[in-house]
Protein backbone atom coordinates (compact mmCIF):
# COMPACT_ATOMS: atom_id res chain seq x y z
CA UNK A 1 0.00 0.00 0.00
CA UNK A 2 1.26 3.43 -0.89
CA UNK A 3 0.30 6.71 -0.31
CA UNK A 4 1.97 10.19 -0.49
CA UNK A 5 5.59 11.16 0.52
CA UNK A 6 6.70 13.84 2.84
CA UNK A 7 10.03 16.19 2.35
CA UNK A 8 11.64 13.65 4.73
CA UNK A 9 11.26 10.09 2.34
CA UNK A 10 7.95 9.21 4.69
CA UNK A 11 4.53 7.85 3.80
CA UNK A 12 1.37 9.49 4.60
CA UNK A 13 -1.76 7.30 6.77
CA UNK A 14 -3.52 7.47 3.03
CA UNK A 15 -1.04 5.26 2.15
CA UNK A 16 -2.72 2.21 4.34
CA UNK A 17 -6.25 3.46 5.21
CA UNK A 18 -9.36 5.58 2.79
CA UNK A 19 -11.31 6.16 6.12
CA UNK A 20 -11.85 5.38 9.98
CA UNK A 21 -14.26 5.76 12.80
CA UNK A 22 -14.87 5.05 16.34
CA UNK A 23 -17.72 4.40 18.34
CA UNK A 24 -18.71 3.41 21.85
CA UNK A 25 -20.57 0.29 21.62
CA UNK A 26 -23.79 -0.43 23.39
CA UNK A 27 -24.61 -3.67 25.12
CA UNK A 28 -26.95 -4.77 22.73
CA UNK A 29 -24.23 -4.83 19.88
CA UNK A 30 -21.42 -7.01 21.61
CA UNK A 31 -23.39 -8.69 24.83
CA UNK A 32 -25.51 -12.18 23.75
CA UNK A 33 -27.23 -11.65 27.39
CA UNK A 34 -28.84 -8.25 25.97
CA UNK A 35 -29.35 -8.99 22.41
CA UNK A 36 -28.48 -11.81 19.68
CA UNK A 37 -28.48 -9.02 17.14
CA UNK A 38 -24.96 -9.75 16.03
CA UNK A 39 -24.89 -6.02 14.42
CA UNK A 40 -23.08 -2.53 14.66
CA UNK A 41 -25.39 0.01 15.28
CA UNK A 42 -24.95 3.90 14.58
CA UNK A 43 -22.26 3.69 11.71
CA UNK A 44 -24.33 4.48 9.04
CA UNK A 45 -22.35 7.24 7.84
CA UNK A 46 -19.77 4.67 6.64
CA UNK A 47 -21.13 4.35 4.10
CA UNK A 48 -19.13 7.25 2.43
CA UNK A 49 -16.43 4.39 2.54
CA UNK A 50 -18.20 1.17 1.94
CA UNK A 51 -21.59 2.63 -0.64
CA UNK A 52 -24.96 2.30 -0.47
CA UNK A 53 -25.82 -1.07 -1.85
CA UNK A 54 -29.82 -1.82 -2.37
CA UNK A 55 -29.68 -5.40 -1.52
CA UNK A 56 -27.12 -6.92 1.61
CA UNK A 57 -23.27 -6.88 0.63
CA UNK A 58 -21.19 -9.30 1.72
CA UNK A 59 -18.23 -7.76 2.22
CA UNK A 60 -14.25 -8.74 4.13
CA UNK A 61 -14.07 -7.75 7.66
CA UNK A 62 -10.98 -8.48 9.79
CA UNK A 63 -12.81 -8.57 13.61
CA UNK A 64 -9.55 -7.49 15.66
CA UNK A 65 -9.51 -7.96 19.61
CA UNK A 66 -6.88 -5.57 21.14
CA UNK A 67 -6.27 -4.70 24.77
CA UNK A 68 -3.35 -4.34 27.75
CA UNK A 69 -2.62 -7.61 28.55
CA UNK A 70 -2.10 -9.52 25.09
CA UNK A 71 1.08 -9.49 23.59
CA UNK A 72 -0.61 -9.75 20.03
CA UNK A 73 -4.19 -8.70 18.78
CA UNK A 74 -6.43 -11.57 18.22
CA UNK A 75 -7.78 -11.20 14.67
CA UNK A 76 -9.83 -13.45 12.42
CA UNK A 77 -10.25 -12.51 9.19
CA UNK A 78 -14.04 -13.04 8.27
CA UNK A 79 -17.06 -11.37 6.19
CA UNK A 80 -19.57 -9.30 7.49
CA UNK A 81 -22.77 -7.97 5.91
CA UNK A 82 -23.76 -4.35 4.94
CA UNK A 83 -27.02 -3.54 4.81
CA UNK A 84 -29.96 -1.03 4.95
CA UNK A 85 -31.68 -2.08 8.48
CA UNK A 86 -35.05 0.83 7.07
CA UNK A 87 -35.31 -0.90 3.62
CA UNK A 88 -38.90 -1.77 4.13
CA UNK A 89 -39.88 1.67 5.68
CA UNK A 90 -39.95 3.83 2.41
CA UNK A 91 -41.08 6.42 4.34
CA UNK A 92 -37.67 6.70 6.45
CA UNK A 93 -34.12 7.95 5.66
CA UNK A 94 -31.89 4.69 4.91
CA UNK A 95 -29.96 3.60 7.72
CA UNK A 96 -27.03 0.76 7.26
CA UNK A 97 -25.83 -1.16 9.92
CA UNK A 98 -22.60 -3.83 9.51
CA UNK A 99 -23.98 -7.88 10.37
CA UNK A 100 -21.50 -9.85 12.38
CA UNK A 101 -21.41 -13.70 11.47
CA UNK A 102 -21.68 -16.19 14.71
CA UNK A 103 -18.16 -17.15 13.65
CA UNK A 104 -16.62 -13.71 14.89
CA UNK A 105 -17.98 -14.35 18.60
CA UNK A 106 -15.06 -14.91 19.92
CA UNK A 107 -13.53 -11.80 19.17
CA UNK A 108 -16.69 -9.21 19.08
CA UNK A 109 -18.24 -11.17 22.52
CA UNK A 110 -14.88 -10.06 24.58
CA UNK A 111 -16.23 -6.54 24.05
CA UNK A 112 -18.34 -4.63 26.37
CA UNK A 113 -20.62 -1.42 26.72
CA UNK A 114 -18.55 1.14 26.76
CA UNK A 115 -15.91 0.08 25.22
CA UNK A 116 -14.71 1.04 21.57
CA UNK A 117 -14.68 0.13 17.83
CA UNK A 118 -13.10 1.54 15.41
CA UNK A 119 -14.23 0.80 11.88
CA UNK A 120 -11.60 1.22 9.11
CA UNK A 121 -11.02 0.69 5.39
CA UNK A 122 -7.81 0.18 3.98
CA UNK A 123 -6.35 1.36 0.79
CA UNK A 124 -7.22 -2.30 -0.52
CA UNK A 125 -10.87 -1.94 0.57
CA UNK A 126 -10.81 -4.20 3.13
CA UNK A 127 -13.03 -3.37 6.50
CA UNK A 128 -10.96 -3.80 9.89
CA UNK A 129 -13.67 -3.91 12.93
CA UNK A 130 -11.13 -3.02 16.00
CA UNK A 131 -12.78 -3.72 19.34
CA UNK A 132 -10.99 -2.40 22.07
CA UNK A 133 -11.78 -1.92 26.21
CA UNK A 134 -12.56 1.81 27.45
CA UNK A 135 -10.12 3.51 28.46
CA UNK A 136 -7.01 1.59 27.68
CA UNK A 137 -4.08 2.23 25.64
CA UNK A 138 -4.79 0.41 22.57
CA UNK A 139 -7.91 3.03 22.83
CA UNK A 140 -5.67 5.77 23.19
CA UNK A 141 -3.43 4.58 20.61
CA UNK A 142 -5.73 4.41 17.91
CA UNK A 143 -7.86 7.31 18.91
CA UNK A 144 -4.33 9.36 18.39
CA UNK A 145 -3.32 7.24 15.22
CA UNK A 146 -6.98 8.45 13.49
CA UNK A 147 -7.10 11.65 14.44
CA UNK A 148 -10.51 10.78 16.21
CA UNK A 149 -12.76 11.92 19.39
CA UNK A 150 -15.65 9.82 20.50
CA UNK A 151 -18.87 11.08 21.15
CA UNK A 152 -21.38 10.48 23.98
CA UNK A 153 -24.36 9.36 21.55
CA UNK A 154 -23.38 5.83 20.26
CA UNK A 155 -23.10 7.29 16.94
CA UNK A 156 -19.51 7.01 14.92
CA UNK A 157 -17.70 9.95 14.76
CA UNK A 158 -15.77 9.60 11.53
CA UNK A 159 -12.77 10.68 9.49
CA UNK A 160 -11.65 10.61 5.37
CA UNK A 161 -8.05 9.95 5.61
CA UNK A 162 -7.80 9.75 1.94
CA UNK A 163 -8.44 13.44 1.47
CA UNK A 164 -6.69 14.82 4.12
CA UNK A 165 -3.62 12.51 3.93
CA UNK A 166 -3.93 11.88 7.88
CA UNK A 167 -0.67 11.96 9.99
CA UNK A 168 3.13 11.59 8.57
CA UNK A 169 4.13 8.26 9.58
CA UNK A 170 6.93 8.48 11.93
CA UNK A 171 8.07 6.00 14.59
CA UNK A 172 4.97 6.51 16.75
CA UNK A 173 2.58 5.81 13.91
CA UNK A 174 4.88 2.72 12.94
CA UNK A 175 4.78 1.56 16.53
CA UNK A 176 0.54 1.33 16.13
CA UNK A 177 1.08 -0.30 12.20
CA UNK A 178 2.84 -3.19 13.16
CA UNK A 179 0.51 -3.58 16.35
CA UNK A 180 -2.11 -4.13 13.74
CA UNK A 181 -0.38 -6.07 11.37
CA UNK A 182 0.00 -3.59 9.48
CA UNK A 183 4.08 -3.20 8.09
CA UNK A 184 4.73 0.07 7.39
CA UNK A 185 7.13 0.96 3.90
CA UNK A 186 10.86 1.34 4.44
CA UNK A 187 12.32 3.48 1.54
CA UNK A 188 15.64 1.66 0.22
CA UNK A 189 18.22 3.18 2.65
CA UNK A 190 21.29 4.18 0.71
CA UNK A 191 23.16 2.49 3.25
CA UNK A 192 21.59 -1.06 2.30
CA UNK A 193 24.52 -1.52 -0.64
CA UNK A 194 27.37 -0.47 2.16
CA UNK A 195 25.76 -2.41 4.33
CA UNK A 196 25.84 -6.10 2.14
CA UNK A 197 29.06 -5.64 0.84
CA UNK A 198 30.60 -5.43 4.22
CA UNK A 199 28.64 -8.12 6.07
CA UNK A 200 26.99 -10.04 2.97
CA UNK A 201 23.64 -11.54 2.70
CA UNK A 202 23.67 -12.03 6.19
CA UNK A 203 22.25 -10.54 9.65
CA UNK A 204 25.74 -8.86 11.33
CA UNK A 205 25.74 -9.31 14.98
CA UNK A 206 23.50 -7.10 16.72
CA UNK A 207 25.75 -4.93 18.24
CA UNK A 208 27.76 -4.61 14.95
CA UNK A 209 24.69 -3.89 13.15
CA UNK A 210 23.48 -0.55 15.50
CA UNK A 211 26.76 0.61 15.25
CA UNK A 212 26.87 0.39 11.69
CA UNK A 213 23.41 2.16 11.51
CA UNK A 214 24.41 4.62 13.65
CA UNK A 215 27.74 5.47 11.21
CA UNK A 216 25.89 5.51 8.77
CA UNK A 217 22.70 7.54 9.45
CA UNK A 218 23.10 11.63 8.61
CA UNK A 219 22.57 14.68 10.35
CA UNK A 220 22.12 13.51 13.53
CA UNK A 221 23.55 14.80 16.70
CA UNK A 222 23.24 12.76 19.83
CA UNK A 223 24.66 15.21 22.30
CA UNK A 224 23.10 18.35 20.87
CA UNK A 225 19.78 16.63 20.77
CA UNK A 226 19.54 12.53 22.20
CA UNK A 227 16.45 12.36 21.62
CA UNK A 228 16.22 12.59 18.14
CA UNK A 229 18.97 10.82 17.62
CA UNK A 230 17.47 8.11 19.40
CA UNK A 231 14.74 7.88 17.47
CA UNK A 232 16.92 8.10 14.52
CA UNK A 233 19.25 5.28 15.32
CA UNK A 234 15.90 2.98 15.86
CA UNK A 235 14.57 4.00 12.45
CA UNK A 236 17.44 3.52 10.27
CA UNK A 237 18.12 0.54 11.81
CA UNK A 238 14.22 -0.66 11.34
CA UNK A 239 15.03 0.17 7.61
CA UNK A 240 18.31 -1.39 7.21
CA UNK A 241 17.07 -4.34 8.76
CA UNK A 242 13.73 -4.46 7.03
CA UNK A 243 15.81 -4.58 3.17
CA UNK A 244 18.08 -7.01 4.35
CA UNK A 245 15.31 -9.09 5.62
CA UNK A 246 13.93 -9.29 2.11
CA UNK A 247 16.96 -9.85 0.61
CA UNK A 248 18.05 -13.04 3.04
CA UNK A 249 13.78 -14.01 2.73
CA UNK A 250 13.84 -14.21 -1.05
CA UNK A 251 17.46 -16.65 -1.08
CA UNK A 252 15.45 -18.26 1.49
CA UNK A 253 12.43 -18.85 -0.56
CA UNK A 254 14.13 -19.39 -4.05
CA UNK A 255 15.88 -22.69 -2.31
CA UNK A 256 12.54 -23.86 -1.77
CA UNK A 257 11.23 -26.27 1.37
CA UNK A 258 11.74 -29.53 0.10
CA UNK A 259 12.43 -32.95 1.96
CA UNK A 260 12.92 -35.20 -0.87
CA UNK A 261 9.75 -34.87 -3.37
CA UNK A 262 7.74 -34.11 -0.27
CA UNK A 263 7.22 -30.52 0.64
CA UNK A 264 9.09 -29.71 4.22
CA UNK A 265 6.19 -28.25 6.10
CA UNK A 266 7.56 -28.72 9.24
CA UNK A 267 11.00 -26.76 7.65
CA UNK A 268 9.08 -23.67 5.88
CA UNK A 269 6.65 -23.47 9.65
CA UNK A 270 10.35 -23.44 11.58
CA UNK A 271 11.45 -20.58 9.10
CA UNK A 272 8.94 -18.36 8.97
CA UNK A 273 9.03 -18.26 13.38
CA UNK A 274 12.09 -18.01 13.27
CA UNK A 275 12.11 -14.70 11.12
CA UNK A 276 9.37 -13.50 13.44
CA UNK A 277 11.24 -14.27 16.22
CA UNK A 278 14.31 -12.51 15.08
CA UNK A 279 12.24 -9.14 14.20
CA UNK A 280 11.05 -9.15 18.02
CA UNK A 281 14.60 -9.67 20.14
CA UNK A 282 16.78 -7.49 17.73
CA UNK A 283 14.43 -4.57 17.90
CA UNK A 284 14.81 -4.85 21.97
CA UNK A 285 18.93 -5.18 21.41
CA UNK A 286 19.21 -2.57 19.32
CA UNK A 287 17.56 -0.56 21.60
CA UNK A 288 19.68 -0.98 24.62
CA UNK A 289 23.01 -0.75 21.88
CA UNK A 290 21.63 2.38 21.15
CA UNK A 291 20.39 3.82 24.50
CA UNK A 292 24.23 2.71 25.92
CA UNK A 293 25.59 4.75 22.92
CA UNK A 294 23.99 7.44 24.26
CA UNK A 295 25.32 7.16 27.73
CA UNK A 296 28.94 7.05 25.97
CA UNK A 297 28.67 10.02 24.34
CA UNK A 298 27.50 11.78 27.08
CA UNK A 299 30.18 10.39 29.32
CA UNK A 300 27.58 8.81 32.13
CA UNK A 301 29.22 6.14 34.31
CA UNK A 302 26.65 3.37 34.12
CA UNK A 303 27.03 -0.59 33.95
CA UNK A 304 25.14 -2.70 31.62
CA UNK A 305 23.03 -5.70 32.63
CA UNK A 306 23.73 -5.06 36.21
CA UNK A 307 23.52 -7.68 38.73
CA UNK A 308 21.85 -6.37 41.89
CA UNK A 309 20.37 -8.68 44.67
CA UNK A 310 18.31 -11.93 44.34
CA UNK A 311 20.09 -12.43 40.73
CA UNK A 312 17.67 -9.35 39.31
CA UNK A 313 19.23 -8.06 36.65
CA UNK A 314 19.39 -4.20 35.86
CA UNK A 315 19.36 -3.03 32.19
CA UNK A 316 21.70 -0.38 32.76
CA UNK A 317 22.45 0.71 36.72
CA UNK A 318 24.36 3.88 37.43
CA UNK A 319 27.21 4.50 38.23
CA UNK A 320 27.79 0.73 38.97
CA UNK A 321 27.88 -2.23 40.53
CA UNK A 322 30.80 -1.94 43.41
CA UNK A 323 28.75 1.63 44.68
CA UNK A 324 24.91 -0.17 44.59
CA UNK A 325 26.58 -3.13 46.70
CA UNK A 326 28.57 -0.68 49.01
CA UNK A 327 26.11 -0.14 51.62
CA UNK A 328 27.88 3.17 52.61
CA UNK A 329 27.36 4.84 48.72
CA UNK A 330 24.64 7.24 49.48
CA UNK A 331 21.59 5.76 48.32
CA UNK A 332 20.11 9.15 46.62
CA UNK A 333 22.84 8.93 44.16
CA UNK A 334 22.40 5.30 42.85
CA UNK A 335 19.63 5.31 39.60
CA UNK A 336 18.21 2.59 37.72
CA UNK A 337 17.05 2.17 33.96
CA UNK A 338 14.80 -0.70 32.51
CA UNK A 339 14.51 -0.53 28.75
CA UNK A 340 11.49 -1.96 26.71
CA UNK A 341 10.41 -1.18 23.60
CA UNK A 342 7.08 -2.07 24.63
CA UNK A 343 5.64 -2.08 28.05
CA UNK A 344 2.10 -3.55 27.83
CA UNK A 345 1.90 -5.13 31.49
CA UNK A 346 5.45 -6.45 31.86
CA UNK A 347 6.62 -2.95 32.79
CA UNK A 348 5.68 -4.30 36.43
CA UNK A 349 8.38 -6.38 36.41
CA UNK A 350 11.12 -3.58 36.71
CA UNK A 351 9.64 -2.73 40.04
CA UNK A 352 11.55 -5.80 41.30
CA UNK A 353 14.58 -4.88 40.08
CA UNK A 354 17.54 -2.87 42.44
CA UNK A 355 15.59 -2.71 45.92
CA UNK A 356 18.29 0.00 47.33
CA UNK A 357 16.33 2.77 44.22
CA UNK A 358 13.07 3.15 45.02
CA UNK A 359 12.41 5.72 42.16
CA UNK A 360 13.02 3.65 39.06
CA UNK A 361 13.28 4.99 35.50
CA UNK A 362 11.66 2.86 32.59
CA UNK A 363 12.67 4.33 29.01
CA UNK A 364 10.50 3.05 26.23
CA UNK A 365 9.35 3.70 22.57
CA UNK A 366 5.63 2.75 23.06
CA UNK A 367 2.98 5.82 21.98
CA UNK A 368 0.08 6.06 24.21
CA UNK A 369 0.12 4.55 27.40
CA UNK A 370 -3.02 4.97 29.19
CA UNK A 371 -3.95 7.57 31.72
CA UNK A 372 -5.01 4.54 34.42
CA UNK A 373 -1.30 2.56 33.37
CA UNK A 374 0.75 5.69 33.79
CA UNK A 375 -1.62 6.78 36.94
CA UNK A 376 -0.58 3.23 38.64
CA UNK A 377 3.71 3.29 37.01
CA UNK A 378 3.22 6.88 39.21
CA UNK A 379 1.94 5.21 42.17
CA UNK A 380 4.62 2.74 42.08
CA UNK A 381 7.31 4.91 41.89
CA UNK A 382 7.82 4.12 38.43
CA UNK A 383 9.01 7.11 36.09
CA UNK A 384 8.36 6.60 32.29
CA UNK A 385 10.95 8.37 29.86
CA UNK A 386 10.22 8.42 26.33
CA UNK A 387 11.62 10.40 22.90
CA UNK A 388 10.65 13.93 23.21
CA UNK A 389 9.08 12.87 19.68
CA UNK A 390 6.39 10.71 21.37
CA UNK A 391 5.32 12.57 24.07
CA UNK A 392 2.57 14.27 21.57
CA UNK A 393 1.05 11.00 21.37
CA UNK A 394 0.06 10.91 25.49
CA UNK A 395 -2.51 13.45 26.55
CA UNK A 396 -1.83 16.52 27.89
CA UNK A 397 -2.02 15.62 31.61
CA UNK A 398 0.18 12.79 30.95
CA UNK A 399 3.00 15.28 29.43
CA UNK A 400 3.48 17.05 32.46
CA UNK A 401 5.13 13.93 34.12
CA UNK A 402 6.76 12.45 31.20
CA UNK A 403 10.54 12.57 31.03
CA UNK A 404 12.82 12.90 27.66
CA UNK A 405 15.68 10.92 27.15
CA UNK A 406 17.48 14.46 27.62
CA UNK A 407 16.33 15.09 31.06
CA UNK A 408 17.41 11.84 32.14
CA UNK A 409 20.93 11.70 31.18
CA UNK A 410 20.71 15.03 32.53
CA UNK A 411 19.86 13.54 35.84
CA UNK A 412 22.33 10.58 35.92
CA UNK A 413 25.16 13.16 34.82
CA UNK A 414 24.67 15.07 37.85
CA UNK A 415 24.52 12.66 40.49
C-alpha cells in the first residue's frame, strides 16, 4: 500500500487506510445476554467508505480484539454484511448497519458497553472492525493514530483519511502499524549496498549492526539533541534491517522447502518463526546498543546488565555495581534504567529490580500509554521516559510527568 511522501522520504496514513471511525458500543451490539443481534449500530455514515448497496453486501471484515494484557491482537479474518436495516420503511431515511457472522464471537463477545470500535477501510478496501476496552491504551493509541474523538451518543464519529492525507508516519505511527499487522514501507536506505558488501547476505551481529546504523545515518547529533537521535538510530536501523530481511527471505524462498519430493512443512513453519522471532529480540537489542551509545557520548558512568540482589538483573544501573553493593554509597545517588520497547503489562516487572532505588526509571518507545497505566507506574514509583518525539502521542495531563531521554541523562550526569 502506498500513499503520499513527505520532504523527509515518509509515507502518509492514506497510504494504508481511505477512512476510519470510532464508536462506543452499546450492550446490545457485543453482549448475547442483551441482544443476539450480532450487528453494529450507529455507523451508518460509513457508508461514504463502503456505498450504499440496495440489496445486503457481503463484504471482508478483519474482527480485531486488542487490549493491555495480550502481547498480540487476536484477529480473524471473516465477512460481514452491509445492509440497509429501514429498507422496508420507504417512508424513512436509509440507515445501514454492519452484520456480524456467529463465527466472529469470539472476538466481538470479549467486548463490552462502553468500550470502543473503530471501523476502518484500507487502501485495498478491506473493513478492519477493532474492538478495544474503554479507556485503555490500545484506545488511546488508535484514537491518536486516526485523528478521532468519540462522542457520547453511540453514533460514529468519523474521518476521510484519503483526502486529508492523515498523519506523517513516523516511529509513533509505525509503533501502532505493526501492532495491527500492518508493516509500514521502508524506503531503500542508501546504506543497504554499504551495508551487504561489508557483512553479505547475512544478519551482522546485533551490536555490529546498530553501530553500523548509527555510522551511517546523517545529520544527527546525539549530544546536541539525544532524543532525536534516538529515534533516529531505531529508524534507520528498522530500515536497514527491514531490506536485508527481504533480501536473506527471497534466497530463502528461491531454495525452496523440500524434503525429498515431499514438501518440508515442518522446515518452511520453523522458518517463517524463526524470522518472526528474530524481528522481536533485535528490535529490543538494538535498543539498549543504542540507549548505551547514548550514555557514551554523554560520558555517564553506568554498567550494563547489572547484577543487583536476588540475581535481578538491571538493564543499565548507574554509576555501577561496586557503589549499589557498598552499603555506605549514598543511596540518593544510585539510579536505575529498565529498557522496553514495549511495556504492555510487563513494565511491572522492573519494580523488582535494584531494591536500594526506590524511584526507578523505565525508558521506552511505546505511543500512548493509558492515563489509568501511567496513573498506577506513578503510584509505584515508576518514572516513564520516552523520545521527546512521542510525548505528543500521550494526553496533555500525561505530558506534564513524562521525562525525555534528555532530562534523564541530565539527571544521571549530575549525580
Amino acid at each position: 500500500m502506498k500513499g503520499r511522501v513527505d520532504v523527509a522520504g515518509k509515507g502518509y496514513l492514506s497510504g494504508y487506510f481511505v477512512g476510519a471511525g470510532a464508536k462506543v458500543l452499546r450492550g446490545t451490539e457485543v453482549d448475547p445476554a442483551v441482544s443476539r443481534g450480532h450487528e453494529f449500530q450507529g455507523v451508518d455514515v460509513f457508508r461514504a467508505f463502503v456505498g450504499t448497496p440496495a440489496e445486503r453486501e457481503r463484504i471482508p471484515v478483519t474482527y480485531i480484539w486488542m487490549d493491555d494484557e495480550q502481547e498480540a491482537p487476536l484477529r480473524l479474518e471473516l465477512t460481514g454484511t452491509w445492509y440497509n436495516s429501514r429498507k422496508a420503511q420507504l417512508h424513512r431515511a436509509p440507515e445501514y448497519r454492519l452484520y456480524y457472522p456467529a463465527a466472529a464471537e469470539s472476538v466481538v463477545h470479549r467486548a463490552q458497553a462502553g468500550d470502543t470500535l473503530f471501523l476502518c477501510m484500507t487502501s485495498e478496501r478491506k473493513v478492519l472492525a477493532i474492538l478495544c476496552p474503554y479507556g485503555s491504551s490500545a484506545e488511546q493509541k488508535l484514537l491518536w493514530l486516526f485523528g478521532l474523538q468519540l462522542t457520547d451518543d453511540y453514533a460514529l464519529s468519523q474521518r476521510d483519511i484519503g483526502e486529508d492525507g492523515g498523519r506523517g508516519i513516523d516511529l509513533a505511527a509505525k509503533f501502532i502499524l505493526d501492532e495491527l499487522g500492518i508493516e509500514a514501507e521502508e524506503p531503500e536506505p542508501d546504506a543497504l549496498d554499504q551495508l551487504v558488501g561489508r557483512f553479505g547476505a547475512a544478519f551482522p551481529g546485533t551490536a555490529a549492526f546498530s553501530a553500523f546504523a548509527r555510522k551511517s545515518v546523517k545529520g544527527v547529533d546525539p549530544l546536541a539533541d539525544p532524543d532525536a537521535a534516538l529515534v533516529a538510530w531505531m529508524e534507520h536501523e528498522e530500515a536497514l534491517f527491514r531490506h536485508l530481511e527481504r533480501i536473506i527471505v527471497a534466497e530463502r524462498l528461491k531454495e525452496g522447502f523440500l524434503d525429498g519430493e515431499q514438501a518440508d512443512v515442518d522446515g518452511f513453519l520453523s522458518f517463517s518463526l524463526s524470522v518472526q522471532n528474530r524481528r522481536k529480540s533485535r528490535a529490543g537489542y538494538a535498543f539498549a546498543h543504542h540507549v548505551e551509545a547514548l550514555l557514551t557520548k554523554w560520558n555517564v558512568r553506568y554498567k550494563r546488565e547489572a547484577t543487583t540482589e536476588k540475581r535481578n538483573a538491571a538493564d543499565f544501573l548507574f554509576p555501577g555495581e561496586a557503589e549499589y553493593a557498598d552499603p555506605t554509597f549514598p543511596t540518593d545517588k544510585l539510579r536505575m534504567l529498565a529498557v522496553k520497547t514495549t511495556c504492555k503489562d510487563r513494565w511491572r516487572q522492573v519494580l523488582a529490580e535494584a531494591e536500594r532505588i526506590t524511584a526507578k526509571h523505565l525508558l521506552t518507545l511505546e505511543p500512548s500509554i493509558s492515563r489509568a497505566q501511567t496513573g498506577e507506574m506513578q503510584a509505584q514509583a515508576l518514572q516513564l521516559v520516552l523520545p521527546q518525539s512521542i510525548h505528543a502521542t500521550y494526553h496533555t495531563d500525561q505530558q506534564n510527568w513524562l521525562m525525555s531521554v534528555r532530562g534523564f541523562l541530565d539527571l544521571v550526569r549530575a549525580a
